[in-house]
PDB file of N, CA and C in Angstrom:
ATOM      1  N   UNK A   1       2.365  -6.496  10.767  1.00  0.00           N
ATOM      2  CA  UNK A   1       0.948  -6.298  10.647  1.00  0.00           C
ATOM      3  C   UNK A   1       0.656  -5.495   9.374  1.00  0.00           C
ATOM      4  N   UNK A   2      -0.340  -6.017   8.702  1.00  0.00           N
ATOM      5  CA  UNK A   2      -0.905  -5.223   7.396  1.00  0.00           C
ATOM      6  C   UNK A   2      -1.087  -3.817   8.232  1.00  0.00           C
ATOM      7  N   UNK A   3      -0.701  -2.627   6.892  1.00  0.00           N
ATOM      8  CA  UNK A   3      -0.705  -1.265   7.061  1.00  0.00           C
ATOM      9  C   UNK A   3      -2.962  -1.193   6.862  1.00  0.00           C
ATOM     10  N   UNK A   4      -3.550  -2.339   6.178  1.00  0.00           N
ATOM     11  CA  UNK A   4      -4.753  -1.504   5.756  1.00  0.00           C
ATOM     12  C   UNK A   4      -4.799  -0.743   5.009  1.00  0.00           C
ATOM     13  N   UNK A   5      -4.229  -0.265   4.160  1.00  0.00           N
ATOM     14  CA  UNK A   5      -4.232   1.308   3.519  1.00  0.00           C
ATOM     15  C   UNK A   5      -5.320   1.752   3.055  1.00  0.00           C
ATOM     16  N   UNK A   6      -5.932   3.002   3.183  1.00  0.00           N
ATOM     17  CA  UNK A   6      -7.179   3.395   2.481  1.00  0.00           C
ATOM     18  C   UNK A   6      -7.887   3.702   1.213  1.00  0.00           C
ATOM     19  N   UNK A   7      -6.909   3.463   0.195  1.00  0.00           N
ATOM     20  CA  UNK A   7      -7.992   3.785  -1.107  1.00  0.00           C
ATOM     21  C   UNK A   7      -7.091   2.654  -1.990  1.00  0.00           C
ATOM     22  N   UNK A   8      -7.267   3.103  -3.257  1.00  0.00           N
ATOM     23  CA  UNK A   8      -6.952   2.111  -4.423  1.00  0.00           C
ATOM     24  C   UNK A   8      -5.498   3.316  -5.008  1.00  0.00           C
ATOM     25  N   UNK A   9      -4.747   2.765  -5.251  1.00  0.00           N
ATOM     26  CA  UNK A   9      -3.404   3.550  -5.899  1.00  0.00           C
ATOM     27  C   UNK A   9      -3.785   3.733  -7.360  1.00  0.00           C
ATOM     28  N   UNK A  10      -4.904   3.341  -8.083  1.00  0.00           N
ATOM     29  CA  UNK A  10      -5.259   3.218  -9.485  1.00  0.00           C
ATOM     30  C   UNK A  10      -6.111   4.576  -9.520  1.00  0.00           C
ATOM     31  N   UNK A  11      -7.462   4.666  -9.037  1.00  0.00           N
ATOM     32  CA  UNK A  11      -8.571   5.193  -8.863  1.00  0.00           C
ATOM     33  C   UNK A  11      -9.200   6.559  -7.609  1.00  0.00           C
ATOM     34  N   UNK A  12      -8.001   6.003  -6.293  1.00  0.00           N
ATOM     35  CA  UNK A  12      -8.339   6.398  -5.634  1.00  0.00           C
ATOM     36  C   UNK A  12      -9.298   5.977  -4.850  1.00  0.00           C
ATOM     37  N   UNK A  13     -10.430   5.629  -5.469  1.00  0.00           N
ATOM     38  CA  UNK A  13     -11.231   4.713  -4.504  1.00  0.00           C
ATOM     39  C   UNK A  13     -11.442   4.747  -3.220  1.00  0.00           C
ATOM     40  N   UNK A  14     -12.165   4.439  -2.156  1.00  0.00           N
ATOM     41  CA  UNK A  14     -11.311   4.978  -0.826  1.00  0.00           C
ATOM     42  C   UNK A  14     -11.880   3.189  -0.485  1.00  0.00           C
ATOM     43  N   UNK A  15     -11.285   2.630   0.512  1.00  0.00           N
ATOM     44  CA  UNK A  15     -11.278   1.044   0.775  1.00  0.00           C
ATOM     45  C   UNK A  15     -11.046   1.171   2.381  1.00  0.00           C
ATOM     46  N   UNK A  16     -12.696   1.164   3.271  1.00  0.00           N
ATOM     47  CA  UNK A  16     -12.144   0.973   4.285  1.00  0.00           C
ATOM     48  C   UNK A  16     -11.880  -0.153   4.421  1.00  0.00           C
ATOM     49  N   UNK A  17     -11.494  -0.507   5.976  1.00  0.00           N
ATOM     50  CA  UNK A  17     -10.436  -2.142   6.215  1.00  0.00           C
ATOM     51  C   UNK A  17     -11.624  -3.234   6.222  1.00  0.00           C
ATOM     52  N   UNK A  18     -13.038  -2.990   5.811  1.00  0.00           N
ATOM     53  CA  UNK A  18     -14.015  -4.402   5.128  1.00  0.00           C
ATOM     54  C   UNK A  18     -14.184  -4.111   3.894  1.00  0.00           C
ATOM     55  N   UNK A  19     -13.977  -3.035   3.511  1.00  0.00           N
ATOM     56  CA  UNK A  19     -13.704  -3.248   1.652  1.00  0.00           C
ATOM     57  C   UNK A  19     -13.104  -4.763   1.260  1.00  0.00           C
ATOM     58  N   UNK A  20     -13.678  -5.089   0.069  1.00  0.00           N
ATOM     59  CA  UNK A  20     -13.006  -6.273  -0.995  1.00  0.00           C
ATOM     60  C   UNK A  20     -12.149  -5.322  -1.495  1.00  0.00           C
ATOM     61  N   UNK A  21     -10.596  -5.952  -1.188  1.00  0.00           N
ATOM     62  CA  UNK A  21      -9.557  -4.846  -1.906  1.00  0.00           C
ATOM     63  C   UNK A  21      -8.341  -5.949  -2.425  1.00  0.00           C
ATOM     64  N   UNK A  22      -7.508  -5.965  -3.073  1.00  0.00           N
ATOM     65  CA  UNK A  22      -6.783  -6.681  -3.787  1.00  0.00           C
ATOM     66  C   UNK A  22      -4.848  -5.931  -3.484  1.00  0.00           C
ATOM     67  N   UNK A  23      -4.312  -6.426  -2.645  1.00  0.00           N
ATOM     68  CA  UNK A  23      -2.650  -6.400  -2.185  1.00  0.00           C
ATOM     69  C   UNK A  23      -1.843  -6.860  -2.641  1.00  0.00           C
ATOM     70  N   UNK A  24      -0.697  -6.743  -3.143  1.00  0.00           N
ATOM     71  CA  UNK A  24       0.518  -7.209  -3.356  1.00  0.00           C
ATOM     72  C   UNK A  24       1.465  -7.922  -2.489  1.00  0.00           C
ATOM     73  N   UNK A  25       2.568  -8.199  -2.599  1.00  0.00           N
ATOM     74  CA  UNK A  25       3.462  -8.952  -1.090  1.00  0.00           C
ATOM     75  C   UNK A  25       3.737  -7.264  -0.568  1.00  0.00           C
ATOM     76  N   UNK A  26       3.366  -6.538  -1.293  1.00  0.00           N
ATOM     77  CA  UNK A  26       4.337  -5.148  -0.424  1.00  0.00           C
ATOM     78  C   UNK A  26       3.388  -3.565  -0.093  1.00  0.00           C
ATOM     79  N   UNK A  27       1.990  -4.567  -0.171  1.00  0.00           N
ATOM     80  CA  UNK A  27       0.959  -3.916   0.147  1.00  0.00           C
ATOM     81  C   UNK A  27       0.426  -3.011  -0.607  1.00  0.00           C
ATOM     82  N   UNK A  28       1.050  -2.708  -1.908  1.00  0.00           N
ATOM     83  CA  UNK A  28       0.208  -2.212  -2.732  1.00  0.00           C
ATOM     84  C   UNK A  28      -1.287  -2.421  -3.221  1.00  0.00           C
ATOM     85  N   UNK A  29      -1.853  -1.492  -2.917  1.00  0.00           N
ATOM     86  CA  UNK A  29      -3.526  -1.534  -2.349  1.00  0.00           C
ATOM     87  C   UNK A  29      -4.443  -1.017  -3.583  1.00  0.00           C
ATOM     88  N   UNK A  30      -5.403  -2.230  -3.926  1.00  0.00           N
ATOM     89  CA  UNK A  30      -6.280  -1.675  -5.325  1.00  0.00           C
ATOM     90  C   UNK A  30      -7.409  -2.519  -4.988  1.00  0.00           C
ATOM     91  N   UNK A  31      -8.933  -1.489  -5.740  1.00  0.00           N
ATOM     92  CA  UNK A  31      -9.787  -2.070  -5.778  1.00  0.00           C
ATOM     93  C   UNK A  31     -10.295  -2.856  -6.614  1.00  0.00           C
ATOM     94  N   UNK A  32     -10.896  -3.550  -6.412  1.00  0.00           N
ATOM     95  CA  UNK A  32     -11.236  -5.112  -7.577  1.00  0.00           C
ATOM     96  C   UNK A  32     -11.493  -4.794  -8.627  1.00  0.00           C
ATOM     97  N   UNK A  33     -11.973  -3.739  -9.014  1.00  0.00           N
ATOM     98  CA  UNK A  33     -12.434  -3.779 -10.917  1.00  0.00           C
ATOM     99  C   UNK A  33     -10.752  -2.584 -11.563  1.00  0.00           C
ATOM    100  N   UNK A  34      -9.984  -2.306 -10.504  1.00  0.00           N
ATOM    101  CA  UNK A  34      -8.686  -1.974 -10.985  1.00  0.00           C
ATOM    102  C   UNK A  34      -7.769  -3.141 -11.066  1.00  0.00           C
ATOM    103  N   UNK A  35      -7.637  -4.091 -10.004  1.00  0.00           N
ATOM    104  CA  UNK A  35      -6.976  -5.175  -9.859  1.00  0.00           C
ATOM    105  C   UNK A  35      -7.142  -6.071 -10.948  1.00  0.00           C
ATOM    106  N   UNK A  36      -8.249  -6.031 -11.321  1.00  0.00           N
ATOM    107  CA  UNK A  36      -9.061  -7.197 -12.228  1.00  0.00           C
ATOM    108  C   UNK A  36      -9.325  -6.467 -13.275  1.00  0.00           C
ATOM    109  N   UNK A  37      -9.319  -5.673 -13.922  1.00  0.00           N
ATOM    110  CA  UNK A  37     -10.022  -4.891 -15.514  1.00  0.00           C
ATOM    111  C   UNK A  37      -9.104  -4.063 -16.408  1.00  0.00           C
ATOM    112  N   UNK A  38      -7.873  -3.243 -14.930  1.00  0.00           N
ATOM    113  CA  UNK A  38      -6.733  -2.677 -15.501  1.00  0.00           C
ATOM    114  C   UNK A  38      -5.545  -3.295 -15.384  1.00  0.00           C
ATOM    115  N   UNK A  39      -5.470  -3.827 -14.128  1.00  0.00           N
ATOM    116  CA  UNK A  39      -3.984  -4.729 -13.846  1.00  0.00           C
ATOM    117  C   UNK A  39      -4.011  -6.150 -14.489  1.00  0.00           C
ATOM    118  N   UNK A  40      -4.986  -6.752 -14.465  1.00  0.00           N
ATOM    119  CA  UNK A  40      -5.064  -8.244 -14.777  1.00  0.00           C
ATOM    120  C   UNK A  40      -4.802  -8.708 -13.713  1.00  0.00           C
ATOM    121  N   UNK A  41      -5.006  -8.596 -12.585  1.00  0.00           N
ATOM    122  CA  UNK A  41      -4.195  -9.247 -11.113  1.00  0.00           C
ATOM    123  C   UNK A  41      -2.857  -9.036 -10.966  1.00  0.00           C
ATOM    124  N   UNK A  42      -2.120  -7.950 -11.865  1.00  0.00           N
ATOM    125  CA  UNK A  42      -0.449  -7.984 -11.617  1.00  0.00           C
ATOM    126  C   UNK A  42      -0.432  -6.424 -10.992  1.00  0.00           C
ATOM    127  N   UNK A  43       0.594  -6.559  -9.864  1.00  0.00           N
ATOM    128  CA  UNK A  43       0.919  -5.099  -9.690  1.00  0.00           C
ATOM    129  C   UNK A  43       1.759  -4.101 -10.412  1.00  0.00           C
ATOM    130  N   UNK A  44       1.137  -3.409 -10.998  1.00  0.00           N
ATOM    131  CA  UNK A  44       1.989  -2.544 -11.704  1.00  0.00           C
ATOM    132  C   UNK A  44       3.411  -1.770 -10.764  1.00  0.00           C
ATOM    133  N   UNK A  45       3.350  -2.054  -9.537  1.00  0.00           N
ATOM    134  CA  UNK A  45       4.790  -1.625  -9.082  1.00  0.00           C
ATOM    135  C   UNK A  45       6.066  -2.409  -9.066  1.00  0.00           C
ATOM    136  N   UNK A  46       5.706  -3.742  -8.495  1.00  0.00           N
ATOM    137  CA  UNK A  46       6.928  -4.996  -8.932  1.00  0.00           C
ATOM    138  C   UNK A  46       6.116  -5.934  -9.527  1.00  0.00           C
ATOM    139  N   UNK A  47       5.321  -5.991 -10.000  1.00  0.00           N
ATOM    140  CA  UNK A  47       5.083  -6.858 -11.296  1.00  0.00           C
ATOM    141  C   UNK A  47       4.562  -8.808 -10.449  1.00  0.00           C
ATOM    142  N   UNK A  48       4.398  -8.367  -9.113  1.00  0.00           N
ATOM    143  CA  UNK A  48       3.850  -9.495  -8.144  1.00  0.00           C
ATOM    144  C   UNK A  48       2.413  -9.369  -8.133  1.00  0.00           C
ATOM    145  N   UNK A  49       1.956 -10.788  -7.751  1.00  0.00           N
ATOM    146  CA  UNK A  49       0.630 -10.812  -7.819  1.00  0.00           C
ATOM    147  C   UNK A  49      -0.532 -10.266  -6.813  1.00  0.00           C
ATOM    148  N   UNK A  50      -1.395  -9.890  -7.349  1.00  0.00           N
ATOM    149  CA  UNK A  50      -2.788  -9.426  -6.592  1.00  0.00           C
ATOM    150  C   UNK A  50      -3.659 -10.030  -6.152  1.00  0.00           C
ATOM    151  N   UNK A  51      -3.594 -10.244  -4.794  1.00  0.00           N
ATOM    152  CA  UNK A  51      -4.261 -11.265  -3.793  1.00  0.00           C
ATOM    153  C   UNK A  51      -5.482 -10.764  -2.910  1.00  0.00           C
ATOM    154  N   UNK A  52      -6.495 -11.084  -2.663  1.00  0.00           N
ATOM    155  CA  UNK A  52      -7.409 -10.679  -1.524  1.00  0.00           C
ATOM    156  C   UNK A  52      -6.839  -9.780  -0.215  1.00  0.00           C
ATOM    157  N   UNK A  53      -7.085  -8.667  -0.193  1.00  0.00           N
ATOM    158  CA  UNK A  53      -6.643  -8.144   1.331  1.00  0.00           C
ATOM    159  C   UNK A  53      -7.310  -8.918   2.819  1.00  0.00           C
ATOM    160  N   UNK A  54      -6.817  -9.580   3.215  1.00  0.00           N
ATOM    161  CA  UNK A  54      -7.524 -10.217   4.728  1.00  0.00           C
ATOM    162  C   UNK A  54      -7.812  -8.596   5.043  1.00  0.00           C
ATOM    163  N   UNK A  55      -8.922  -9.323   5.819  1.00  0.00           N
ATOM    164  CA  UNK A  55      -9.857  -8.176   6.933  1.00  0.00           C
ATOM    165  C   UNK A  55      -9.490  -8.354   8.041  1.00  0.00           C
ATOM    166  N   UNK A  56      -9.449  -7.208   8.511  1.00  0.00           N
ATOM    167  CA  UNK A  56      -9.145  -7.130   9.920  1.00  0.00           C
ATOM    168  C   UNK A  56     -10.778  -6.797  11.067  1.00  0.00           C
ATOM    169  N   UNK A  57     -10.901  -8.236  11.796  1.00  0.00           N
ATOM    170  CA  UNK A  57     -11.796  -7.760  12.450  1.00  0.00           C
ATOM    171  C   UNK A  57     -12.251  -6.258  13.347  1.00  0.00           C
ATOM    172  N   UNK A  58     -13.665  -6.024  13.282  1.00  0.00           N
ATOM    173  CA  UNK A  58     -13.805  -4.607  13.694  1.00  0.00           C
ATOM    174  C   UNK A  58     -13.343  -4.329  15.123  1.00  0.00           C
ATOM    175  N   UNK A  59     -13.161  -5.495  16.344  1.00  0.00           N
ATOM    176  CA  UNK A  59     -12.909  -5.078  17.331  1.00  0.00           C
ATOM    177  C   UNK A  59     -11.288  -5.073  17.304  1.00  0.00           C
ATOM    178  N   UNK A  60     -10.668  -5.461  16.563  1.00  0.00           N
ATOM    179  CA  UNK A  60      -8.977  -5.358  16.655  1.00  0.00           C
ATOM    180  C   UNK A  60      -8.840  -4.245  16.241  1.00  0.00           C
ATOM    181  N   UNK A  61      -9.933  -3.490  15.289  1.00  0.00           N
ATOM    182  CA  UNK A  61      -9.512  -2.013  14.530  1.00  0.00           C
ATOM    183  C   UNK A  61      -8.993  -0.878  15.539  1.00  0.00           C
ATOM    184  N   UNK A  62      -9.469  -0.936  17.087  1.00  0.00           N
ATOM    185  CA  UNK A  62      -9.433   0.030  17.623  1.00  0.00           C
ATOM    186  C   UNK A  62      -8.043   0.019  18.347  1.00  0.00           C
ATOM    187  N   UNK A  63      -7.248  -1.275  18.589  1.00  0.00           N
ATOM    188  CA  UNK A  63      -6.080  -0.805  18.804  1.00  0.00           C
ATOM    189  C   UNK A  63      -5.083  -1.236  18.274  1.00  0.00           C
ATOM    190  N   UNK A  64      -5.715  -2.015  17.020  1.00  0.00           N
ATOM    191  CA  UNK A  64      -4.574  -1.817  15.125  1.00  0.00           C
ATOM    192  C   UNK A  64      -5.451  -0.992  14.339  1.00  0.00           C
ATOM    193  N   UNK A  65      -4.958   0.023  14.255  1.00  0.00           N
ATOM    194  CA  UNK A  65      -5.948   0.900  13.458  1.00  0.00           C
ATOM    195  C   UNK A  65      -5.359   0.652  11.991  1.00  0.00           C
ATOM    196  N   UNK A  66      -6.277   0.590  10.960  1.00  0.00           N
ATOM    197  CA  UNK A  66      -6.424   0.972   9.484  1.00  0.00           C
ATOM    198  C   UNK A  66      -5.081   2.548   9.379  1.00  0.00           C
ATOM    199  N   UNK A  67      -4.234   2.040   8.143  1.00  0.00           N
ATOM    200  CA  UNK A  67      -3.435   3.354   7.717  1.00  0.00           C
ATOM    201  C   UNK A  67      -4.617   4.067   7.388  1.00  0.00           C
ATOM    202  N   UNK A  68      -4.260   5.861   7.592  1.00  0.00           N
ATOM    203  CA  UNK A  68      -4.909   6.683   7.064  1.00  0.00           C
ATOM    204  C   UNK A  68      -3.769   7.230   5.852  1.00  0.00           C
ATOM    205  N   UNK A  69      -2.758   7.018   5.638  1.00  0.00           N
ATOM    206  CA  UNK A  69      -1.839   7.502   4.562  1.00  0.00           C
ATOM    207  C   UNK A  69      -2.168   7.063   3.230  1.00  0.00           C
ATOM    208  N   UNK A  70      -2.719   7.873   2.300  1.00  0.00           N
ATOM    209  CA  UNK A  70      -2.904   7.550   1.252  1.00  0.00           C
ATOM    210  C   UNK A  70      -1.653   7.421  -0.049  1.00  0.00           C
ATOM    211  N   UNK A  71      -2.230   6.346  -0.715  1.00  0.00           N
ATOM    212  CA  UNK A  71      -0.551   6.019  -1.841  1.00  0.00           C
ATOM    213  C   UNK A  71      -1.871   6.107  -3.310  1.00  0.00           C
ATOM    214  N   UNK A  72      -1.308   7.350  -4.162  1.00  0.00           N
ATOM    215  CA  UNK A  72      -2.163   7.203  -5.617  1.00  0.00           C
ATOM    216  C   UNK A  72      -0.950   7.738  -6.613  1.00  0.00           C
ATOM    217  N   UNK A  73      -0.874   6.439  -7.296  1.00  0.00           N
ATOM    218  CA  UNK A  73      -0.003   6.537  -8.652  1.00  0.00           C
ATOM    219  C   UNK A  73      -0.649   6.319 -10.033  1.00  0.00           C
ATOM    220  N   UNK A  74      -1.699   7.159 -10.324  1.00  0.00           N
ATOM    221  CA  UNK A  74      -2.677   6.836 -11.509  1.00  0.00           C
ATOM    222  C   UNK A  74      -1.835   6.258 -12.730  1.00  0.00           C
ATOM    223  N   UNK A  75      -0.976   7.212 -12.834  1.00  0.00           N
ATOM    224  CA  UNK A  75       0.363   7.061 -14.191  1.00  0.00           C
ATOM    225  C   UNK A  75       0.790   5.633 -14.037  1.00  0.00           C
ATOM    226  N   UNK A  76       0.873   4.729 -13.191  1.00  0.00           N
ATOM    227  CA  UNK A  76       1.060   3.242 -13.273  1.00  0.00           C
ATOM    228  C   UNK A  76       0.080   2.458 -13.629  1.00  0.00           C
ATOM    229  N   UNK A  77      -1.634   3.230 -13.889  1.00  0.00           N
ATOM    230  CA  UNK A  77      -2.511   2.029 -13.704  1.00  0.00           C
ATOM    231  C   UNK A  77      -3.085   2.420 -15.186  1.00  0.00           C
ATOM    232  N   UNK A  78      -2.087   3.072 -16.007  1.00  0.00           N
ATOM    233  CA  UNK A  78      -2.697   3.673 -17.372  1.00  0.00           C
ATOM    234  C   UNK A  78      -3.289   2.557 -18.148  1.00  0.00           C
ATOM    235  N   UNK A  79      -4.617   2.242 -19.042  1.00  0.00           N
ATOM    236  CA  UNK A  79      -4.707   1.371 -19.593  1.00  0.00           C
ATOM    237  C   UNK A  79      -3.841   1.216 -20.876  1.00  0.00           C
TER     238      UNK A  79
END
């Protein structure tokens, strides 16, 4: 099951789980004008592509909850 994670690893951003947010195969989590303006759609961690995060409907949220663990590596999203 997707972790959800809450913000953007670029910006910080915070992305709850209906945010438009942009994932990797390994869940590296960014918001669209980082995904798209700084990355080009590539993840700066393995260099895989940046795909739409599926949403998780609101009534599944309550017993798959959204990660609250935040991941921010600004130093990777340097322009």
């Amino acid at each position: 099951m997707l972790e959800l994670r809450p913000n953007c690893e670029c910006c910080n951003t915070d992305l709850p789980p209906a945010a438009d947010a942009r994932i990797c195969s390994f869940e590296c989590t960014f918001c669209v004008p980082c995904a798209e303006d700084k990355l080009s759609g590539i993840c700066p961690n393995c260099g895989g592509e940046l795909v739409a995060r599926p949403r998780r409907p609101a009534n599944k949220l309550a017993n798959n909850p959204a990660s609250t663990t935040r991941v921010f590596k600004p130093e990777g999203c340097a322009s």
